[in-house]
PDB file of N, CA and C in Angstrom:
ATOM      1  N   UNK A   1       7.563  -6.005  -9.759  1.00  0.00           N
ATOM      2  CA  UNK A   1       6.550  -5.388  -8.955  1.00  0.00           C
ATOM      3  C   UNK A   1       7.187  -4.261  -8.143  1.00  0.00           C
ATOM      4  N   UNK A   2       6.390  -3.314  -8.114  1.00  0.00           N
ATOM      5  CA  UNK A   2       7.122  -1.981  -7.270  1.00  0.00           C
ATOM      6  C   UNK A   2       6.248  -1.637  -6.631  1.00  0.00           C
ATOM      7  N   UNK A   3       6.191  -1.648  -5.345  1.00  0.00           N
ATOM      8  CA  UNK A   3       5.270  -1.129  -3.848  1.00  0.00           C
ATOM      9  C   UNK A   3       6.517  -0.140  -2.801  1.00  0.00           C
ATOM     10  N   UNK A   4       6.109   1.311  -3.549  1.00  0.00           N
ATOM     11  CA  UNK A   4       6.654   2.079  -2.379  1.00  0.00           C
ATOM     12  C   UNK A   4       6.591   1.832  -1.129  1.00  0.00           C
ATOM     13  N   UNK A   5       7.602   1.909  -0.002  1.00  0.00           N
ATOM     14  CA  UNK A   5       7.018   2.194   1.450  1.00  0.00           C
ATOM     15  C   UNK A   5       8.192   2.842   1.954  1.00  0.00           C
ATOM     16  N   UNK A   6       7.337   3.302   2.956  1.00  0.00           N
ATOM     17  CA  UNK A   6       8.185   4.162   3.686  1.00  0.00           C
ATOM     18  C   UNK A   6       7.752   4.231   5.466  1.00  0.00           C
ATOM     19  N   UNK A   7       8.469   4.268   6.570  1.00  0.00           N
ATOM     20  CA  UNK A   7       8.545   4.131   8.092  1.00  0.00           C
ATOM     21  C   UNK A   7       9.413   5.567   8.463  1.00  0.00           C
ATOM     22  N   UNK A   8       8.965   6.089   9.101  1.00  0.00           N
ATOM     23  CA  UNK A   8       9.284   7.350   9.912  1.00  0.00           C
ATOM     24  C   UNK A   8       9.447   7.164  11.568  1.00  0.00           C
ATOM     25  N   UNK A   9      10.375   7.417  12.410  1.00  0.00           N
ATOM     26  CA  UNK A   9       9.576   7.428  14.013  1.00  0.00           C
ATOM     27  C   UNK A   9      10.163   8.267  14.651  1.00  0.00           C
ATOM     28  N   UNK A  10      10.046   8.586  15.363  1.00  0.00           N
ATOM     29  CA  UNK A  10      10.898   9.938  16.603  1.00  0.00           C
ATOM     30  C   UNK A  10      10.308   9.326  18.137  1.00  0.00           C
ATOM     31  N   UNK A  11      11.702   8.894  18.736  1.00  0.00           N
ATOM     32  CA  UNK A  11      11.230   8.568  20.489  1.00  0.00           C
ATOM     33  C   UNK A  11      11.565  10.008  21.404  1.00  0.00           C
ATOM     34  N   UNK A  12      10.781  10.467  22.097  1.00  0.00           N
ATOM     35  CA  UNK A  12      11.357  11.238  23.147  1.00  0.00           C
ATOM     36  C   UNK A  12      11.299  10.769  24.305  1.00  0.00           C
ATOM     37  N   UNK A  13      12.344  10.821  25.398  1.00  0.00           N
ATOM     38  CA  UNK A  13      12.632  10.443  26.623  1.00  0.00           C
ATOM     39  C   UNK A  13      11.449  11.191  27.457  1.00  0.00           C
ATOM     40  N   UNK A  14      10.730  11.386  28.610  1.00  0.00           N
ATOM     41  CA  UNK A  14      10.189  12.281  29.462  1.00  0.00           C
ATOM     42  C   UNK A  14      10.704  11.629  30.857  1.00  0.00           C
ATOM     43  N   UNK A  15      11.411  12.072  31.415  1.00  0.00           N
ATOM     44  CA  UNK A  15      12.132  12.460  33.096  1.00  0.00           C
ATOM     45  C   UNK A  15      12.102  10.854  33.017  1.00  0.00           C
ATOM     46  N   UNK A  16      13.115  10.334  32.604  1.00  0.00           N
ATOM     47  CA  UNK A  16      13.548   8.679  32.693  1.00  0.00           C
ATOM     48  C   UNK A  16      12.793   7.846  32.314  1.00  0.00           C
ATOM     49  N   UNK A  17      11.606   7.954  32.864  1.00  0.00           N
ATOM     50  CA  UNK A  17      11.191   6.752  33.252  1.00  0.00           C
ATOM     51  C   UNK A  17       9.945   6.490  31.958  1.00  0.00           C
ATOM     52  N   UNK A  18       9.492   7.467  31.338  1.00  0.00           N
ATOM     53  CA  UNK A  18       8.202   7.624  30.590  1.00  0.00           C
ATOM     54  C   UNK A  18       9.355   7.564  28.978  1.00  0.00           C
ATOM     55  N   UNK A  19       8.547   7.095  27.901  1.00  0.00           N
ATOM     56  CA  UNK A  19       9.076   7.074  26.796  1.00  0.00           C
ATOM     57  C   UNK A  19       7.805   7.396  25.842  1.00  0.00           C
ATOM     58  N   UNK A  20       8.022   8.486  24.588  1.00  0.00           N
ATOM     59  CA  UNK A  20       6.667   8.467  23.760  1.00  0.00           C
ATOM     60  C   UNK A  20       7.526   8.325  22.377  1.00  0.00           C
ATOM     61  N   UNK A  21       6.639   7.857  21.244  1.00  0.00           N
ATOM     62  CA  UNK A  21       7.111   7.614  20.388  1.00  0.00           C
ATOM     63  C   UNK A  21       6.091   8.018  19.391  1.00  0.00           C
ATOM     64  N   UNK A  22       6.175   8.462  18.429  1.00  0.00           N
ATOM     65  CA  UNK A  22       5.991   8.931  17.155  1.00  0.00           C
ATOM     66  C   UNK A  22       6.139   8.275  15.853  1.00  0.00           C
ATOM     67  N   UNK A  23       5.618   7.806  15.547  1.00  0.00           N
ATOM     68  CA  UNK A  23       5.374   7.148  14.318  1.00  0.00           C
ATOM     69  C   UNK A  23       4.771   7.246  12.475  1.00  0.00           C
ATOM     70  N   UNK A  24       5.037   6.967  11.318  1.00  0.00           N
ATOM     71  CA  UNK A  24       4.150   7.044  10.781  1.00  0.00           C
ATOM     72  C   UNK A  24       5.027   5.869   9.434  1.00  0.00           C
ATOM     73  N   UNK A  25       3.933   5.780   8.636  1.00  0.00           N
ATOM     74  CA  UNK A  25       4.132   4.331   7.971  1.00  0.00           C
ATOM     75  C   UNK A  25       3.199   4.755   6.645  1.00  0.00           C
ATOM     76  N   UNK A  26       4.075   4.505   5.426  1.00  0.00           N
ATOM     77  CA  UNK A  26       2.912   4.997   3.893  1.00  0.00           C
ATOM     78  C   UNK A  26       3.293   3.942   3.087  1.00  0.00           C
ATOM     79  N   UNK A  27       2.298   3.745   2.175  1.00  0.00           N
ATOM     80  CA  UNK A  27       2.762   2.474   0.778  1.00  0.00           C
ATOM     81  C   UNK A  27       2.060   3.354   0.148  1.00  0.00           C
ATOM     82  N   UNK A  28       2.816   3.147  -1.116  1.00  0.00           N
ATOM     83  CA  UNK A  28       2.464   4.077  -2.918  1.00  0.00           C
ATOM     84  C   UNK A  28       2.583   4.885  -2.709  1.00  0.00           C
ATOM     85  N   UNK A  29       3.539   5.806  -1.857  1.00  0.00           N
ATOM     86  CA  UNK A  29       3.698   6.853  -1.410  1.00  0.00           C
ATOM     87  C   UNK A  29       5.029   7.383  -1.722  1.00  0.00           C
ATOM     88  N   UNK A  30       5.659   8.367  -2.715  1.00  0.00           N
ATOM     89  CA  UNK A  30       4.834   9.448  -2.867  1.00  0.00           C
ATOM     90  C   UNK A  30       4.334   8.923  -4.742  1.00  0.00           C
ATOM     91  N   UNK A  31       4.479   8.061  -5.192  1.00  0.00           N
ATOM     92  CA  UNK A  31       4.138   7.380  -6.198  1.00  0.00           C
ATOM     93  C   UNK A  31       3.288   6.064  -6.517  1.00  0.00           C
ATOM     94  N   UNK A  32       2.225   6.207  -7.055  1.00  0.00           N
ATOM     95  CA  UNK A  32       1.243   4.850  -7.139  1.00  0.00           C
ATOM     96  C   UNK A  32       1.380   4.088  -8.206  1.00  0.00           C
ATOM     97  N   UNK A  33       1.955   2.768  -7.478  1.00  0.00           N
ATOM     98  CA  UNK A  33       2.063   1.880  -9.109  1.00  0.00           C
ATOM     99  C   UNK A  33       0.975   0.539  -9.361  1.00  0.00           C
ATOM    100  N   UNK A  34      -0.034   0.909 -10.060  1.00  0.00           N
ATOM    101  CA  UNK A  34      -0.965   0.273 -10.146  1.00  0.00           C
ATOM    102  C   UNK A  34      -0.658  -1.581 -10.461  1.00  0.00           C
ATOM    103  N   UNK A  35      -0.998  -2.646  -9.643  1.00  0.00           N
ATOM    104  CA  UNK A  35      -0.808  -4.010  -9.874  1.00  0.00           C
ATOM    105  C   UNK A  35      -2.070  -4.205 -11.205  1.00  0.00           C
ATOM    106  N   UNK A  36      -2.253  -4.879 -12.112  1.00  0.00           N
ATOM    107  CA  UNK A  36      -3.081  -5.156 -13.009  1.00  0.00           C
ATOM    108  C   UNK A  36      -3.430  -7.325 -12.232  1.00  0.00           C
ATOM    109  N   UNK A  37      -4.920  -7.303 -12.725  1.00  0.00           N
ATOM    110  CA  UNK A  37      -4.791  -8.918 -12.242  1.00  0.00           C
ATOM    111  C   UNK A  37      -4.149  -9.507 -13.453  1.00  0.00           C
ATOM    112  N   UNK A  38      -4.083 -10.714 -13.867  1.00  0.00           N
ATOM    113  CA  UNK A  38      -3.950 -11.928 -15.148  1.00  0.00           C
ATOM    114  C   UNK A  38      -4.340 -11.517 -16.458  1.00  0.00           C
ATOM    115  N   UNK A  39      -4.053 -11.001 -17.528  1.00  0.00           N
ATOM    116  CA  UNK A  39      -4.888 -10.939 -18.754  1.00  0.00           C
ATOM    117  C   UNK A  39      -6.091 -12.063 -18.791  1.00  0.00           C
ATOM    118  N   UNK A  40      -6.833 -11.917 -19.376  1.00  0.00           N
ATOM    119  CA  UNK A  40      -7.974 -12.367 -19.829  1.00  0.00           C
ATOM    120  C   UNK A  40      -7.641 -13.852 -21.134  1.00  0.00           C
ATOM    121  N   UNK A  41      -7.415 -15.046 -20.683  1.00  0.00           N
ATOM    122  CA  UNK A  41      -6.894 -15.734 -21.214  1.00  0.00           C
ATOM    123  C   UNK A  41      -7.720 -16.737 -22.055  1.00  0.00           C
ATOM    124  N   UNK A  42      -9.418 -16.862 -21.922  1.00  0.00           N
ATOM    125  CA  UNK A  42     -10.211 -17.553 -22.250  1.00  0.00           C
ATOM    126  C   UNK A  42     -11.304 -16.546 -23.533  1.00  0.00           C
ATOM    127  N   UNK A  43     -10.677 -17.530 -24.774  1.00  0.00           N
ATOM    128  CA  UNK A  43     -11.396 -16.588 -26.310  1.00  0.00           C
ATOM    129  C   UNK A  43     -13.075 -17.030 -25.999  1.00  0.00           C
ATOM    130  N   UNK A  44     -13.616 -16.256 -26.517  1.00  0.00           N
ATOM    131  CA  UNK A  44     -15.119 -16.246 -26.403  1.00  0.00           C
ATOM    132  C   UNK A  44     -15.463 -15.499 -27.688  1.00  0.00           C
ATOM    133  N   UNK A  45     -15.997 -15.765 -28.739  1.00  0.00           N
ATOM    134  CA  UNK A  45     -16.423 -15.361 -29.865  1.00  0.00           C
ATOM    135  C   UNK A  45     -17.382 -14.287 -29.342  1.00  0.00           C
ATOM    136  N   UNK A  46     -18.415 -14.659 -28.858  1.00  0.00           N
ATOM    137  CA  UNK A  46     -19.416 -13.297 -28.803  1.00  0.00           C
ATOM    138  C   UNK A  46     -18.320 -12.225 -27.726  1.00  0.00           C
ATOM    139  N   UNK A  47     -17.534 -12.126 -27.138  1.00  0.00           N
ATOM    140  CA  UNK A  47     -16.891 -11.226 -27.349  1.00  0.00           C
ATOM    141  C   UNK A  47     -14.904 -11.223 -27.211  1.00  0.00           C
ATOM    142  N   UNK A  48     -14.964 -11.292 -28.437  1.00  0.00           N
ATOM    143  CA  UNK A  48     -13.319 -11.256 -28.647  1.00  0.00           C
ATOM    144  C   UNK A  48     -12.387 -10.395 -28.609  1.00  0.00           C
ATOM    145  N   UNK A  49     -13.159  -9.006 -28.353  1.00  0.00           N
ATOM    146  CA  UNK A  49     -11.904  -7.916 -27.631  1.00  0.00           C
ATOM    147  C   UNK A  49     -11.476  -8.059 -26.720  1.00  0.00           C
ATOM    148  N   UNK A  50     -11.960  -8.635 -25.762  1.00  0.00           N
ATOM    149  CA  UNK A  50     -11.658  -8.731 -23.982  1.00  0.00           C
ATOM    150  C   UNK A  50     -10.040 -10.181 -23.975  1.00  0.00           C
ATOM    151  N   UNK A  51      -9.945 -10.723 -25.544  1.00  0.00           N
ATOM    152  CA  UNK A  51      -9.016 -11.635 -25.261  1.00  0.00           C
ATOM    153  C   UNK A  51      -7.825 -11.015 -24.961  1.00  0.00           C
ATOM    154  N   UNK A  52      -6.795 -11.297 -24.286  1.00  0.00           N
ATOM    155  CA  UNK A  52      -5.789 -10.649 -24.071  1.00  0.00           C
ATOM    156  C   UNK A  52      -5.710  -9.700 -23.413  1.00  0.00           C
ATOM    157  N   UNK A  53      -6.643  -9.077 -22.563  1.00  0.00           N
ATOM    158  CA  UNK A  53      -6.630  -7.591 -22.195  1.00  0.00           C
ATOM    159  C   UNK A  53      -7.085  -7.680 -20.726  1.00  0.00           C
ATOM    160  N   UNK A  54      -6.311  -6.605 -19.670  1.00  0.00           N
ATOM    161  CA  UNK A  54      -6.166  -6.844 -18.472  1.00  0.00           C
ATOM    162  C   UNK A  54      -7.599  -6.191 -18.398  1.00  0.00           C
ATOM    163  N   UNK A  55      -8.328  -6.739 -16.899  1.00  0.00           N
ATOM    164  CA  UNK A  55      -9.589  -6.442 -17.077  1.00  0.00           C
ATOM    165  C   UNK A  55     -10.153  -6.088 -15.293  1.00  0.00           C
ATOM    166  N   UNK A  56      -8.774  -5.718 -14.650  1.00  0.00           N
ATOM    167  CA  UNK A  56      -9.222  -5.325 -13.345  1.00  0.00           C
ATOM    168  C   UNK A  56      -7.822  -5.472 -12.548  1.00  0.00           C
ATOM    169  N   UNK A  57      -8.195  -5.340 -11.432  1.00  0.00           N
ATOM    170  CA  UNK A  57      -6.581  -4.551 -10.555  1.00  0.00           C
ATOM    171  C   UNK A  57      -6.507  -5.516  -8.794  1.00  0.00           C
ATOM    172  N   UNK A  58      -5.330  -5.868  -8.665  1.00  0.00           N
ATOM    173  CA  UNK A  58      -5.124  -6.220  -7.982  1.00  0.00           C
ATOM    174  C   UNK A  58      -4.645  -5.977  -6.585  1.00  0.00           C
ATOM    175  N   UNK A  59      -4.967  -6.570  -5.569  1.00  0.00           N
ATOM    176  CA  UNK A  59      -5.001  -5.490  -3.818  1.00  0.00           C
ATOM    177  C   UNK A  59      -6.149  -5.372  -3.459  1.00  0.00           C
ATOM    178  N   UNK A  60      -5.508  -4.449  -1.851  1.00  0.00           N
ATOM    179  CA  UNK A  60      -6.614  -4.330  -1.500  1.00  0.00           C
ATOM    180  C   UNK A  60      -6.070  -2.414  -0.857  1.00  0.00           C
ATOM    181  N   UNK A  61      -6.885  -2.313   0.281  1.00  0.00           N
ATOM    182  CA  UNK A  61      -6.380  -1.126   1.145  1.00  0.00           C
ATOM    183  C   UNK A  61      -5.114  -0.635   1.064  1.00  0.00           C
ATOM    184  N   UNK A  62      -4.895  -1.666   2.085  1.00  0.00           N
ATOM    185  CA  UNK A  62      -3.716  -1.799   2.661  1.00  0.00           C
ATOM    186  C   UNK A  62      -2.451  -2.637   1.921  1.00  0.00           C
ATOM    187  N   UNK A  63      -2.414  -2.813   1.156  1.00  0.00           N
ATOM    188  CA  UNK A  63      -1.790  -4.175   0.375  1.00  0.00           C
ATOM    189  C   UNK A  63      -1.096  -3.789  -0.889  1.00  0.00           C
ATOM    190  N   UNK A  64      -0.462  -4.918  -1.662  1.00  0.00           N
ATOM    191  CA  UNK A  64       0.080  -4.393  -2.820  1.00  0.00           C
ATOM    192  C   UNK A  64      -1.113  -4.484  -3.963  1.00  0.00           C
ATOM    193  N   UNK A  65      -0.909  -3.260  -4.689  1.00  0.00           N
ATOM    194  CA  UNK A  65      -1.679  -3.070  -5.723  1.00  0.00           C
ATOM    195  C   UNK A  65      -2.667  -2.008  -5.771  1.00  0.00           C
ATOM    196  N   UNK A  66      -2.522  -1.456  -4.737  1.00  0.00           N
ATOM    197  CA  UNK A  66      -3.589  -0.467  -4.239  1.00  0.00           C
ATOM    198  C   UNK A  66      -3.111   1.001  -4.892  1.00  0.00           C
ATOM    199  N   UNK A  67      -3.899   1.717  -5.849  1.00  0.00           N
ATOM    200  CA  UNK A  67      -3.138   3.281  -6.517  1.00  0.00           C
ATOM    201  C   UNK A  67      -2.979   3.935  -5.818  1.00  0.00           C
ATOM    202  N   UNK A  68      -4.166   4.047  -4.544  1.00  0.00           N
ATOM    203  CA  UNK A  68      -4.204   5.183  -3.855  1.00  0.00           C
ATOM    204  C   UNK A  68      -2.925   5.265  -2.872  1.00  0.00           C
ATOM    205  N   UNK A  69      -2.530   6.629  -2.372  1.00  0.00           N
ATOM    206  CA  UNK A  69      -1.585   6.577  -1.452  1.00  0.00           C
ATOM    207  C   UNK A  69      -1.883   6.638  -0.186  1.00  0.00           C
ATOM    208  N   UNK A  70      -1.128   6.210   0.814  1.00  0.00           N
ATOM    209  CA  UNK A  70      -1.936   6.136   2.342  1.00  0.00           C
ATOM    210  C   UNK A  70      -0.871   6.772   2.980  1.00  0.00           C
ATOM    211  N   UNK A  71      -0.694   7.205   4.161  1.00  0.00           N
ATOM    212  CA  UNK A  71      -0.396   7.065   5.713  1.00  0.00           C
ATOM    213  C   UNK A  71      -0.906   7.167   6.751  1.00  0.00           C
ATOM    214  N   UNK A  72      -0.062   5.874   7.627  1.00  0.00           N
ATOM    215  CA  UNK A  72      -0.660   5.717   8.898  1.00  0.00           C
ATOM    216  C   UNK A  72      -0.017   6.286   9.814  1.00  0.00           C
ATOM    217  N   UNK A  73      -0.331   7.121  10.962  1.00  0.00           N
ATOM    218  CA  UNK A  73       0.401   7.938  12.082  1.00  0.00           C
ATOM    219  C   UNK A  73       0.047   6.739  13.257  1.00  0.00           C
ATOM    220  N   UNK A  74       0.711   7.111  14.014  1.00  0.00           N
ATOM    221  CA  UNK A  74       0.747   6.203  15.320  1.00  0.00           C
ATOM    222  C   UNK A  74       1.382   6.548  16.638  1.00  0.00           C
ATOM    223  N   UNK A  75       1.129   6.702  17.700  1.00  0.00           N
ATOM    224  CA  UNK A  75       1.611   6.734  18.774  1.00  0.00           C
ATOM    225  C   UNK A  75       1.821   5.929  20.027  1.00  0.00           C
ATOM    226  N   UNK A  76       2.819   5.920  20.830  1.00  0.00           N
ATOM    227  CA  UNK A  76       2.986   4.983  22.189  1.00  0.00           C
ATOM    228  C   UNK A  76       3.990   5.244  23.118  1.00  0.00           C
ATOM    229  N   UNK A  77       3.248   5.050  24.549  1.00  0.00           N
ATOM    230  CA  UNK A  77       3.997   5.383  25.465  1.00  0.00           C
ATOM    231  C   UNK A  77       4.692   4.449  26.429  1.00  0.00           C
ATOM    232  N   UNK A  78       5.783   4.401  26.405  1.00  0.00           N
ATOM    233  CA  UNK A  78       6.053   3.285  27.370  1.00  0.00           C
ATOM    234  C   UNK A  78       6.457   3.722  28.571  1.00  0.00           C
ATOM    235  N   UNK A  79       6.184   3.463  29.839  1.00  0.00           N
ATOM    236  CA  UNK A  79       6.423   3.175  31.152  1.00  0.00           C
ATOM    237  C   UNK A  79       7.282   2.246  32.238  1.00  0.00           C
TER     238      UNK A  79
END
């Protein structure tokens, strides 16, 4: 199984006491590797092409299996 990811961040100091931070966070990124579910394991005469053959994709959004590529940006300040 192959699920790109990748984490980025940059902190900057402001006059001691303040801290901001910069963030960002991607999966299938910069490449999408599609999860397939289970082949199709149950023969059925009225239709026998579907035996053996993957028949839908696994994931979700956020998760493994997902083609599309994402990133999330993010920010925070600490005090």
């Amino acid at each position: 199984m192959v699920w790109m990811q990748f984490s980025l961040f940059k902190s900057f100091t402001i006059r001691e006491r303040f801290k901001f931070t910069l963030r960002a966070d991607g999966n299938n990124f910069p490449y999408a590797h599609w999860q397939l579910t289970a082949p199709n394991s149950a023969y059925n005469l009225s239709s026998a092409l579907t035996f053996g053959r993957f028949t839908g994709e696994r994931g979700t959004y956020a998760g493994i299996g997902n083609q599309r590529p994402h990133v999330v940006l993010g920010a925070r300040i600490d005090f």
